[in-house]
PDB file of N, CA and C in Angstrom:
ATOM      1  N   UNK A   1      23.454   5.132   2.617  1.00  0.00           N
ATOM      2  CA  UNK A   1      23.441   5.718   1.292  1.00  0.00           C
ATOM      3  C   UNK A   1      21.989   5.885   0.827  1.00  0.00           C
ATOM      4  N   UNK A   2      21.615   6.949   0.170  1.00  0.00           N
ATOM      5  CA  UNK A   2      20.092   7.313  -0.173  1.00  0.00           C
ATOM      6  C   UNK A   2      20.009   6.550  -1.210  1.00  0.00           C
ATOM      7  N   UNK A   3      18.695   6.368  -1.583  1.00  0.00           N
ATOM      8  CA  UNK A   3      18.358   5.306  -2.873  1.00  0.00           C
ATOM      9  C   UNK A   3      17.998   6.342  -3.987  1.00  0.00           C
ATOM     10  N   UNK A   4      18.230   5.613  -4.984  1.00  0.00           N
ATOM     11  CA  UNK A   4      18.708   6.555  -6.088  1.00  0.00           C
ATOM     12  C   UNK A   4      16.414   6.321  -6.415  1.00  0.00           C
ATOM     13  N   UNK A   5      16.181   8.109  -7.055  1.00  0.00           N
ATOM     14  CA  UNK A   5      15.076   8.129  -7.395  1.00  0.00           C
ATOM     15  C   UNK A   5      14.636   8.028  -8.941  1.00  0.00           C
ATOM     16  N   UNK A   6      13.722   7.476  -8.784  1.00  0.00           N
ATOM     17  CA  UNK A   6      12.804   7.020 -10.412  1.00  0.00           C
ATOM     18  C   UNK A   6      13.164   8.676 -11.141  1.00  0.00           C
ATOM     19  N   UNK A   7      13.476   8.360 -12.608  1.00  0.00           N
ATOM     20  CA  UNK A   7      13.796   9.594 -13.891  1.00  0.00           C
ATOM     21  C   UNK A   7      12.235   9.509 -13.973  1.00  0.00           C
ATOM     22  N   UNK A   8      11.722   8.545 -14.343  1.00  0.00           N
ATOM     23  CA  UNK A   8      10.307   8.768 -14.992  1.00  0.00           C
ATOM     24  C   UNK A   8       9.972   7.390 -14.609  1.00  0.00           C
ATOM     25  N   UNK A   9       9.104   7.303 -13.835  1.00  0.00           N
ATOM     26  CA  UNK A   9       8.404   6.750 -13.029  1.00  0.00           C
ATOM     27  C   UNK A   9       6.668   6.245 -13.884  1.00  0.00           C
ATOM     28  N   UNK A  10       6.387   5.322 -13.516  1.00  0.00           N
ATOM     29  CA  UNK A  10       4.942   5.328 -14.146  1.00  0.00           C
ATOM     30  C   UNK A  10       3.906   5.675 -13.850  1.00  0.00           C
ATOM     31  N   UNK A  11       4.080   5.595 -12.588  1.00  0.00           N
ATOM     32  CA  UNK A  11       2.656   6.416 -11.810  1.00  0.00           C
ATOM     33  C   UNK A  11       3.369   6.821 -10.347  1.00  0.00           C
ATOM     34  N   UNK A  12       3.608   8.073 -10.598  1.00  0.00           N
ATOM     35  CA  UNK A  12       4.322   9.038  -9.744  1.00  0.00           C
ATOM     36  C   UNK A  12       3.352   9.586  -8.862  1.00  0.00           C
ATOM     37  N   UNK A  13       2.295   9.486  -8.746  1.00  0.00           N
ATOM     38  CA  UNK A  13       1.068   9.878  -8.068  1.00  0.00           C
ATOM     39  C   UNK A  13       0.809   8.951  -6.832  1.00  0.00           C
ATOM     40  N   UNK A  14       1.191   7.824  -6.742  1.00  0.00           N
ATOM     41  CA  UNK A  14       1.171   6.872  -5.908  1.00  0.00           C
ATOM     42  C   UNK A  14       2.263   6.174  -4.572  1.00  0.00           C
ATOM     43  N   UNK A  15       3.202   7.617  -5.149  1.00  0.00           N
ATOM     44  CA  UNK A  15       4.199   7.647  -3.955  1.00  0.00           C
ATOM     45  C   UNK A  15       4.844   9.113  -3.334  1.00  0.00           C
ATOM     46  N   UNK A  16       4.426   8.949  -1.967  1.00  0.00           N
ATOM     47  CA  UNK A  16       5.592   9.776  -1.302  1.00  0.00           C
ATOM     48  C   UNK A  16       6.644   9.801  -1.456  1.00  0.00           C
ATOM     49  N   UNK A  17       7.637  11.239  -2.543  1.00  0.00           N
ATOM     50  CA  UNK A  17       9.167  11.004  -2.477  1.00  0.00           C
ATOM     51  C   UNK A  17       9.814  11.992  -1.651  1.00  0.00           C
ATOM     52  N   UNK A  18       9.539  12.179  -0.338  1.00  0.00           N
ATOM     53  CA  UNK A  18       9.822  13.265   0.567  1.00  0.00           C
ATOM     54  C   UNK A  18      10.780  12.642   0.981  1.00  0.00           C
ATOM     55  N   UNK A  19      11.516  11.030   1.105  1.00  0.00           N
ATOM     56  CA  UNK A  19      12.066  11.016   2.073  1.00  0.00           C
ATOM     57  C   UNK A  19      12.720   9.395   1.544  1.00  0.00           C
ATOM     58  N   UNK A  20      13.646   8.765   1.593  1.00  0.00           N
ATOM     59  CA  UNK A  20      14.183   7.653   1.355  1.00  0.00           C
ATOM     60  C   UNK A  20      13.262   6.498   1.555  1.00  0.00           C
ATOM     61  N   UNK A  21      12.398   6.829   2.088  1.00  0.00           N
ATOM     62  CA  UNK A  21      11.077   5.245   2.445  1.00  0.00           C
ATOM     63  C   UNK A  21      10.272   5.280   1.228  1.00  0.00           C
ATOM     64  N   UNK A  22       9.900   5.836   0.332  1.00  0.00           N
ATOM     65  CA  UNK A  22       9.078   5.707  -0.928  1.00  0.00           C
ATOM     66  C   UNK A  22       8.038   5.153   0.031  1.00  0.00           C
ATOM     67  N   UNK A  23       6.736   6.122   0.506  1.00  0.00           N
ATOM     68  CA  UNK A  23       5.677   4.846   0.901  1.00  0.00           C
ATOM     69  C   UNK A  23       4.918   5.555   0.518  1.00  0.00           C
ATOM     70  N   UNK A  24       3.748   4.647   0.271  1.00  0.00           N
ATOM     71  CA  UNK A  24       2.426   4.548  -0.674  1.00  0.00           C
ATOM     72  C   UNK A  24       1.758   5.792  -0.064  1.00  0.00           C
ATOM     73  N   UNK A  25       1.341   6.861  -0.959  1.00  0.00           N
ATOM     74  CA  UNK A  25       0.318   7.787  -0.805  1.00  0.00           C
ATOM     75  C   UNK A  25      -0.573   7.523  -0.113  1.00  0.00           C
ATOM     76  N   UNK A  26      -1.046   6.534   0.574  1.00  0.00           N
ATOM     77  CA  UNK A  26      -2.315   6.372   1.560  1.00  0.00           C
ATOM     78  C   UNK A  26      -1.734   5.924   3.139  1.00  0.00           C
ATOM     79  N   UNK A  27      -0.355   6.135   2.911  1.00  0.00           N
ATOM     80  CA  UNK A  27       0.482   4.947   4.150  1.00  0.00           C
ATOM     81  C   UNK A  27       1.977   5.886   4.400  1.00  0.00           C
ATOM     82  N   UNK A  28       2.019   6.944   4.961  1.00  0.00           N
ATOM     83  CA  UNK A  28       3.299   7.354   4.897  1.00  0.00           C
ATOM     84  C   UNK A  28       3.451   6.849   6.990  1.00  0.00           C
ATOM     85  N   UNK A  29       4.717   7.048   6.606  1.00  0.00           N
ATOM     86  CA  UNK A  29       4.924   6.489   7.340  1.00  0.00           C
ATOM     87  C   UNK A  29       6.464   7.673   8.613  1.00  0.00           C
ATOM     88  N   UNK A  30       7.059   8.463   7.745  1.00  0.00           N
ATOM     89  CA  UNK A  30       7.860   9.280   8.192  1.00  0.00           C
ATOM     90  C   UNK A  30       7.365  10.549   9.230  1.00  0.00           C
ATOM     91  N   UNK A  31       6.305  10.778   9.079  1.00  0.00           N
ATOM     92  CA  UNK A  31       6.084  11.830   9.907  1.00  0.00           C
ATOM     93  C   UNK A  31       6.620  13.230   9.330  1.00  0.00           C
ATOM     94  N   UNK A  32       6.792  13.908   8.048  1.00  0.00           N
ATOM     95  CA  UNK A  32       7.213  14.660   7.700  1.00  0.00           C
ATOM     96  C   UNK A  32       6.082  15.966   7.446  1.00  0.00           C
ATOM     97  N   UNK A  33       4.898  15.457   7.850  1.00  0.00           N
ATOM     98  CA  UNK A  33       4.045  16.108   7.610  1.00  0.00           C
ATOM     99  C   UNK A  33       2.642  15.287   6.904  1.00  0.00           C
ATOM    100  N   UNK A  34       1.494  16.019   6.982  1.00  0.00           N
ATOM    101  CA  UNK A  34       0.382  15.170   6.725  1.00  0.00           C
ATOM    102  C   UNK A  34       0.220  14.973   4.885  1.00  0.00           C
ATOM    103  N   UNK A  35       0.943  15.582   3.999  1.00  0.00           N
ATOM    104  CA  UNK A  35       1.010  15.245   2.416  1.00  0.00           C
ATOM    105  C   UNK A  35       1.888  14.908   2.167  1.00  0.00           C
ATOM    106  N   UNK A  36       1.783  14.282   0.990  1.00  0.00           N
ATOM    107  CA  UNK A  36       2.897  13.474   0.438  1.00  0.00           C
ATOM    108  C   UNK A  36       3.456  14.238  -0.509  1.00  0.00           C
ATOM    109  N   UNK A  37       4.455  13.977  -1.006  1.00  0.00           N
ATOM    110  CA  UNK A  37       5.833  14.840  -1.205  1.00  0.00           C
ATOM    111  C   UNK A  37       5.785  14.711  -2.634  1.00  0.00           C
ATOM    112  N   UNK A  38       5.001  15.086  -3.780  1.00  0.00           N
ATOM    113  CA  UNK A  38       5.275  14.994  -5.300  1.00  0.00           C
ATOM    114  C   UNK A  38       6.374  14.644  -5.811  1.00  0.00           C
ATOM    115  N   UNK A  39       6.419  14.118  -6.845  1.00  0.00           N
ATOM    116  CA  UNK A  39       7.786  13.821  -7.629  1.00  0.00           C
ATOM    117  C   UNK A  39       7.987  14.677  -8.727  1.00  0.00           C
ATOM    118  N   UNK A  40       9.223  15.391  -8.677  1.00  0.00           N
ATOM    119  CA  UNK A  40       9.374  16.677 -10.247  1.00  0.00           C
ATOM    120  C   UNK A  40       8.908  16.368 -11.293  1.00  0.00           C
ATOM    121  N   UNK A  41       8.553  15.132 -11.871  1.00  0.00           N
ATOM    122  CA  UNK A  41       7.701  15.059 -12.931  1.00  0.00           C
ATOM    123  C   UNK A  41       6.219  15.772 -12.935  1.00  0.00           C
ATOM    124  N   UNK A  42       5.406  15.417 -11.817  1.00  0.00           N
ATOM    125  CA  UNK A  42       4.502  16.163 -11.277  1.00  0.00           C
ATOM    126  C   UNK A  42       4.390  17.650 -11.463  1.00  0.00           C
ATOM    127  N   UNK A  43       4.909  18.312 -10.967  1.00  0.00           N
ATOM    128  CA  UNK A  43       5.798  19.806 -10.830  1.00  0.00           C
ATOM    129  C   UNK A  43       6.177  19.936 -12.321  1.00  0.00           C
ATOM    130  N   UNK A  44       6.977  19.667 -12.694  1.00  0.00           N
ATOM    131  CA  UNK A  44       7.803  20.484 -13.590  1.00  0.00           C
ATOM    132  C   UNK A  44       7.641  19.763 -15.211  1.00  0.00           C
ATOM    133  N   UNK A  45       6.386  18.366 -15.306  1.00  0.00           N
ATOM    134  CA  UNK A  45       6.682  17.711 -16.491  1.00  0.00           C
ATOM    135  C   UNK A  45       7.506  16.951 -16.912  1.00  0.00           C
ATOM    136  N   UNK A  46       7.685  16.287 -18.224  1.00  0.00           N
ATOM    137  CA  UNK A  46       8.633  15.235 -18.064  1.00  0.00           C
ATOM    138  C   UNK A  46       9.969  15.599 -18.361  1.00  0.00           C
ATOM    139  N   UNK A  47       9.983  16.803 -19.173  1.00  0.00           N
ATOM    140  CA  UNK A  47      11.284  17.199 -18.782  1.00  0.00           C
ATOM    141  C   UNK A  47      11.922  17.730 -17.560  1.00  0.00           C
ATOM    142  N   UNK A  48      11.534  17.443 -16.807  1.00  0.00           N
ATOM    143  CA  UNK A  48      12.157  18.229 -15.223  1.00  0.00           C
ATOM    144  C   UNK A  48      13.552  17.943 -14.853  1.00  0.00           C
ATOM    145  N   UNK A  49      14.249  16.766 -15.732  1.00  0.00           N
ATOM    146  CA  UNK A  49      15.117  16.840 -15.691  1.00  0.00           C
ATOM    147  C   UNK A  49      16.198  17.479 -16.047  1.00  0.00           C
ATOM    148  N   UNK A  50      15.882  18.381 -17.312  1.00  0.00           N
ATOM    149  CA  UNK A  50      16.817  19.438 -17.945  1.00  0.00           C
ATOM    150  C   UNK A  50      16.987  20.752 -17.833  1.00  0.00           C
ATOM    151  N   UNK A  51      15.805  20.122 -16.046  1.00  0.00           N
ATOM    152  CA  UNK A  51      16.441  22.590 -16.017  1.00  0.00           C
ATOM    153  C   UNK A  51      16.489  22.348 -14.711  1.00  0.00           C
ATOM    154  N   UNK A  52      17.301  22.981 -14.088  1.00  0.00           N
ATOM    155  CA  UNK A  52      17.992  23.094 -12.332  1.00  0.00           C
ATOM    156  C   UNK A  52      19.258  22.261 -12.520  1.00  0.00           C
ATOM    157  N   UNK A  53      20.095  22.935 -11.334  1.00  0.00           N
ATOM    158  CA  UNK A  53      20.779  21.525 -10.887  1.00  0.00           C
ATOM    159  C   UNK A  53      20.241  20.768  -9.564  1.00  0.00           C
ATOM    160  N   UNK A  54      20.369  19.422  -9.795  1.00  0.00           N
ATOM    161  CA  UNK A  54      19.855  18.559  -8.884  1.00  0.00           C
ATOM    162  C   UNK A  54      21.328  17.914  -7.980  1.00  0.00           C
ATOM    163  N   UNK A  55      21.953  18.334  -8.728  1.00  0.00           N
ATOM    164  CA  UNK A  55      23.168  17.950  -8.040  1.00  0.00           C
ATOM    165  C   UNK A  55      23.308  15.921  -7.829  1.00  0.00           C
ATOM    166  N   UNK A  56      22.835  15.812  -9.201  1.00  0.00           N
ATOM    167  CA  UNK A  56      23.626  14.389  -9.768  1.00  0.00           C
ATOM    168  C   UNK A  56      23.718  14.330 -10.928  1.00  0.00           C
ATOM    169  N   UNK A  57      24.270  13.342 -11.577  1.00  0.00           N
ATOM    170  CA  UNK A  57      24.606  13.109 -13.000  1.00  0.00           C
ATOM    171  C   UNK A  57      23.580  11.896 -13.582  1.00  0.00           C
ATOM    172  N   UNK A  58      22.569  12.501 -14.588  1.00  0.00           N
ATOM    173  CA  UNK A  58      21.087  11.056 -14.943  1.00  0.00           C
ATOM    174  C   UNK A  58      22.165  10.444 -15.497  1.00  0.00           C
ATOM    175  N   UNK A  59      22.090   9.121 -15.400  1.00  0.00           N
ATOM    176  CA  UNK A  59      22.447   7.791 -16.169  1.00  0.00           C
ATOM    177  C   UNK A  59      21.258   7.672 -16.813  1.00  0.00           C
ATOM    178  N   UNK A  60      21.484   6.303 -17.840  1.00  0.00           N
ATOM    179  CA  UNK A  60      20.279   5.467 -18.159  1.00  0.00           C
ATOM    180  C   UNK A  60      19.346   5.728 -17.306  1.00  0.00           C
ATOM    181  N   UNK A  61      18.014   5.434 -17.816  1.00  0.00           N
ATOM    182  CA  UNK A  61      16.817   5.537 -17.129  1.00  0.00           C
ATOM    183  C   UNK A  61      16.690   3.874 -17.104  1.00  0.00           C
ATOM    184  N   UNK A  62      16.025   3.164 -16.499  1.00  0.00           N
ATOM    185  CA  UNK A  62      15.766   1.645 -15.866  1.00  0.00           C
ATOM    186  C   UNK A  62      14.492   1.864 -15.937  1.00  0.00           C
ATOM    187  N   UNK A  63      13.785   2.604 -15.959  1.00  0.00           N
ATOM    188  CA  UNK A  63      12.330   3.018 -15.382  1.00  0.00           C
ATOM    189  C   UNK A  63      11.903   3.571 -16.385  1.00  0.00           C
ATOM    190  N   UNK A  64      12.381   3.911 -17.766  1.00  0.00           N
ATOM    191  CA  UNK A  64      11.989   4.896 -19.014  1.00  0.00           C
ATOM    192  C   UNK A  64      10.184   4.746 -19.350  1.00  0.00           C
ATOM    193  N   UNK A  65       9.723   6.129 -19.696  1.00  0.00           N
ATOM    194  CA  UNK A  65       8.444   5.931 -19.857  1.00  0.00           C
ATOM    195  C   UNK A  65       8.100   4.939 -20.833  1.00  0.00           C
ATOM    196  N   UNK A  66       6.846   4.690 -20.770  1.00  0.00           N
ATOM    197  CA  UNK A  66       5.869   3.674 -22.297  1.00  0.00           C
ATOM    198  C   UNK A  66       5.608   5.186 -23.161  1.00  0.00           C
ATOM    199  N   UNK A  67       5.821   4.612 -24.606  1.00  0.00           N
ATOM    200  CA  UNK A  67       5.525   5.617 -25.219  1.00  0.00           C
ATOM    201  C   UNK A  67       4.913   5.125 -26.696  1.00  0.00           C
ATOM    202  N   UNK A  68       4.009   5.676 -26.750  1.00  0.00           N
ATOM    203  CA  UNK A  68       2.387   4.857 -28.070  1.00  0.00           C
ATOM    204  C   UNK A  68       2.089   3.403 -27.615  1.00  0.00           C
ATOM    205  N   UNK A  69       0.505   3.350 -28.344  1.00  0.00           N
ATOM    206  CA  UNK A  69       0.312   2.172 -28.328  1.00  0.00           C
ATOM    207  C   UNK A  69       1.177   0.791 -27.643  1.00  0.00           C
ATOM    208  N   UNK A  70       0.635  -0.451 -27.306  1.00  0.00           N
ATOM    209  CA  UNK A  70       0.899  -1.650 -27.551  1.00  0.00           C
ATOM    210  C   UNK A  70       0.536  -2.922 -28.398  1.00  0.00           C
TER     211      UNK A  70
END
């Protein structure tokens, strides 16, 4: 079963999501090619979730961004 991917992630820049291994932008490990695979936030902003179908249904986010100050 594939592992379900980050809605909004915190630092989406720091992982390959080409492929079910999530591995570190400096360390891939699949062989899918020599770059790493952006995450639609990247691409499309943080709404990237509300236009295409992705062909799943978002639940809760677990991972929801920080938003203002602490």
């Amino acid at each position: 079963m594939a592992k379900k991917i980050a809605l909004h992630p915190k630092h989406p820049e720091r992982v390959c999501w080409g492929c079910d291994r999530y591995c570190p932008a400096g360390s891939l490990s699949c062989g899918n090619g020599s770059d790493r695979t952006p995450h639609p936030i990247e691409l499309l902003g943080d709404d990237w979730l509300e236009y295409g179908d992705w062909g799943f249904e978002a639940e809760a986010d677990p991972v929801a961004p920080i938003t203002g100050p602490r």
